[in-house]
Protein backbone atom coordinates (compact mmCIF):
# COMPACT_ATOMS: atom_id res chain seq x y z
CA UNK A 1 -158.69 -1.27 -79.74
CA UNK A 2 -159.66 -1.46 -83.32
CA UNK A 3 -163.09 -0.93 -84.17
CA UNK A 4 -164.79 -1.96 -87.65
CA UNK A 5 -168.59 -1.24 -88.24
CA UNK A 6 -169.29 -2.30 -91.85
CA UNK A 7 -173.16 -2.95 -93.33
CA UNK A 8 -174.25 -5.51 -95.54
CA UNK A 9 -177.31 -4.42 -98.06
CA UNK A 10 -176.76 -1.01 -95.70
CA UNK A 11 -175.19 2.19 -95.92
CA UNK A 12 -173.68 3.05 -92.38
CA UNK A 13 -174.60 6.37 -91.92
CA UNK A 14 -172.65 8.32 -89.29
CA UNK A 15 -175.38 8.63 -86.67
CA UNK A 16 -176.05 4.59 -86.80
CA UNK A 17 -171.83 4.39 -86.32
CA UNK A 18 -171.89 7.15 -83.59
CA UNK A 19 -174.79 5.25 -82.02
CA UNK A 20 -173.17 1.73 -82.33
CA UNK A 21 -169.75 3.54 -80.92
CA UNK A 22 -171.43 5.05 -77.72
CA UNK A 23 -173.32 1.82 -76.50
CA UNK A 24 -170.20 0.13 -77.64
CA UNK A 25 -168.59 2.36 -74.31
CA UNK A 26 -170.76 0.43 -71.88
CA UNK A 27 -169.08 -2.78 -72.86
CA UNK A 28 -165.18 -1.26 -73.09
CA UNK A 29 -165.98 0.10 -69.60
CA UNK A 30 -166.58 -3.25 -67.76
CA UNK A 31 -163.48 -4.83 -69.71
CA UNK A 32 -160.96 -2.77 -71.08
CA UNK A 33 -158.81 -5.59 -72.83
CA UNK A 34 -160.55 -6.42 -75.71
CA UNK A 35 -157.98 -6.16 -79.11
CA UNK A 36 -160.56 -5.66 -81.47
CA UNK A 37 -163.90 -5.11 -82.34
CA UNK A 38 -166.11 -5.85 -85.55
CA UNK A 39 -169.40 -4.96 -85.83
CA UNK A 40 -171.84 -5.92 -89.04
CA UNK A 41 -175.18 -4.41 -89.50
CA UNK A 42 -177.51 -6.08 -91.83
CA UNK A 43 -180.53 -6.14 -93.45
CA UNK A 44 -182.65 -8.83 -94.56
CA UNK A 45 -185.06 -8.72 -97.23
CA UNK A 46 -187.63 -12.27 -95.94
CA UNK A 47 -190.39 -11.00 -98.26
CA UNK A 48 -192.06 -8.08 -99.93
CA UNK A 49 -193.35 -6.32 -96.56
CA UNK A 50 -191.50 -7.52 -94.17
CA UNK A 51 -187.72 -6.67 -93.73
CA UNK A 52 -185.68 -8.29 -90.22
CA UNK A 53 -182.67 -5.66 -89.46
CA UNK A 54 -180.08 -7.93 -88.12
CA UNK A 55 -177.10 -6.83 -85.60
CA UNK A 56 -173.82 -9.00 -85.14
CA UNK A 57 -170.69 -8.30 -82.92
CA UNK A 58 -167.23 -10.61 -83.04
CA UNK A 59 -165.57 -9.29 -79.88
CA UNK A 60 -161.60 -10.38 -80.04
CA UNK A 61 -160.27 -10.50 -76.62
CA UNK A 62 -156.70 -12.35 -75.12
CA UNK A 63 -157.25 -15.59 -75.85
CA UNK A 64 -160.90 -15.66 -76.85
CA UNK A 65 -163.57 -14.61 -79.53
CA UNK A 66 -167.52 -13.76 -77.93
CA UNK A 67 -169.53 -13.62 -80.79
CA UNK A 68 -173.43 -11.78 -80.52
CA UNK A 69 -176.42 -11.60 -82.83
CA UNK A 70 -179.61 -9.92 -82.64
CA UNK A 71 -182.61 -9.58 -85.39
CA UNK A 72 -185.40 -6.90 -84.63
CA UNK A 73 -187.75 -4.80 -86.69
CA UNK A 74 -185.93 -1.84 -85.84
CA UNK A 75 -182.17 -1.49 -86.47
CA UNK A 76 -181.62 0.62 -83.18
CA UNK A 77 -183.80 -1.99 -80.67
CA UNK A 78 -181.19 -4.98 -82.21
CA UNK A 79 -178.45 -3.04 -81.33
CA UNK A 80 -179.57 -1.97 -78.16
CA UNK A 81 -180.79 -5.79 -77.49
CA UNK A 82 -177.39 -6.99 -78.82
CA UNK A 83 -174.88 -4.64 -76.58
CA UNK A 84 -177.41 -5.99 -73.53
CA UNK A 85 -176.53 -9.68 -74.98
CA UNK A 86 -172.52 -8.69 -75.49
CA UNK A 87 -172.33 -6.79 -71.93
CA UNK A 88 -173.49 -10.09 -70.20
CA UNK A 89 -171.01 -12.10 -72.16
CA UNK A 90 -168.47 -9.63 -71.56
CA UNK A 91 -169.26 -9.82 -67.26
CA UNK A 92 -168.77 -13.48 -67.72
CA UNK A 93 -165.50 -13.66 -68.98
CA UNK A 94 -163.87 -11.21 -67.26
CA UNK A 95 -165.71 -13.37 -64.09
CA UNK A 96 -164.10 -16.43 -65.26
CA UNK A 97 -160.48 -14.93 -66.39
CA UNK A 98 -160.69 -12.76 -63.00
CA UNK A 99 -158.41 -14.45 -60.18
CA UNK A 100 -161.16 -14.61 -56.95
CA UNK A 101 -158.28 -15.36 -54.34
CA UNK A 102 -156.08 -12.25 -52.81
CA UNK A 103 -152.38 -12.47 -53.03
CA UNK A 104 -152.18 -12.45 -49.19
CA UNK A 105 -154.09 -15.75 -48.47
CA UNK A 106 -151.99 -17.41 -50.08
CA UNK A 107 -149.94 -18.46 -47.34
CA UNK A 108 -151.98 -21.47 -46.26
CA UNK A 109 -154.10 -19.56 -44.30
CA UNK A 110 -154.26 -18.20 -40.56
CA UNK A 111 -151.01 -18.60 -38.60
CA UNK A 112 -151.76 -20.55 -35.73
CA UNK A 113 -150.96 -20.00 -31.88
CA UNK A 114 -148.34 -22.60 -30.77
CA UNK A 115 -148.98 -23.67 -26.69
């Protein structure tokens, strides 16, 4: 899994990568086939006194890109808001991709007693 955290009018300091990494863990746990992972911090500048920290995640998995944004006040609550966002997405897809019937029922169902 390739992982790219990058920041746009933002300097990435190693705690804010360390933090995005660990909640990141929560997501890799429930799916473990994701290919790559990029991850763009930003902050926005609306006007003099008031400044929108903005979160985005482009999750490459087999077949399929989930994409995730979040804008908060605060840097950390949009990440934490946008991993809650990605680990829902995540659950869906591996719901969807997931094959719901077992290998042994299969057969066309419950042998049946011949009189």
């Amino acid at each position: 899994m390739n992982l790219t955290i990058s920041g746009h009018h933002l300097e990435v300091s190693p705690a804010l990568r360390e933090y995005v990494r660990t909640k990141l863990d929560r997501v890799t746990r429930h799916f473990d086939q994701v290919v790559d992972i990029n991850v763009l911090l930003t902050v926005e500048k609306l006007k003099e006194k008031e400044r929108r920290q903005k979160a985005e995640v482009t999750l490459h998995v087999k077949g399929k890109d989930i994409f995730v944004e979040q804008s908060h006040e605060d840097l950390y609550a949009a990440i934490d808001q946008l991993m809650d966002k990605l680990d829902r997405q995540v659950c869906r897809y591996k719901d969807r991709v997931q094959d719901h019937h077992p290998a042994a029922k299969r057969g066309g169902g419950a042998p049946t007693e011949a009189n």
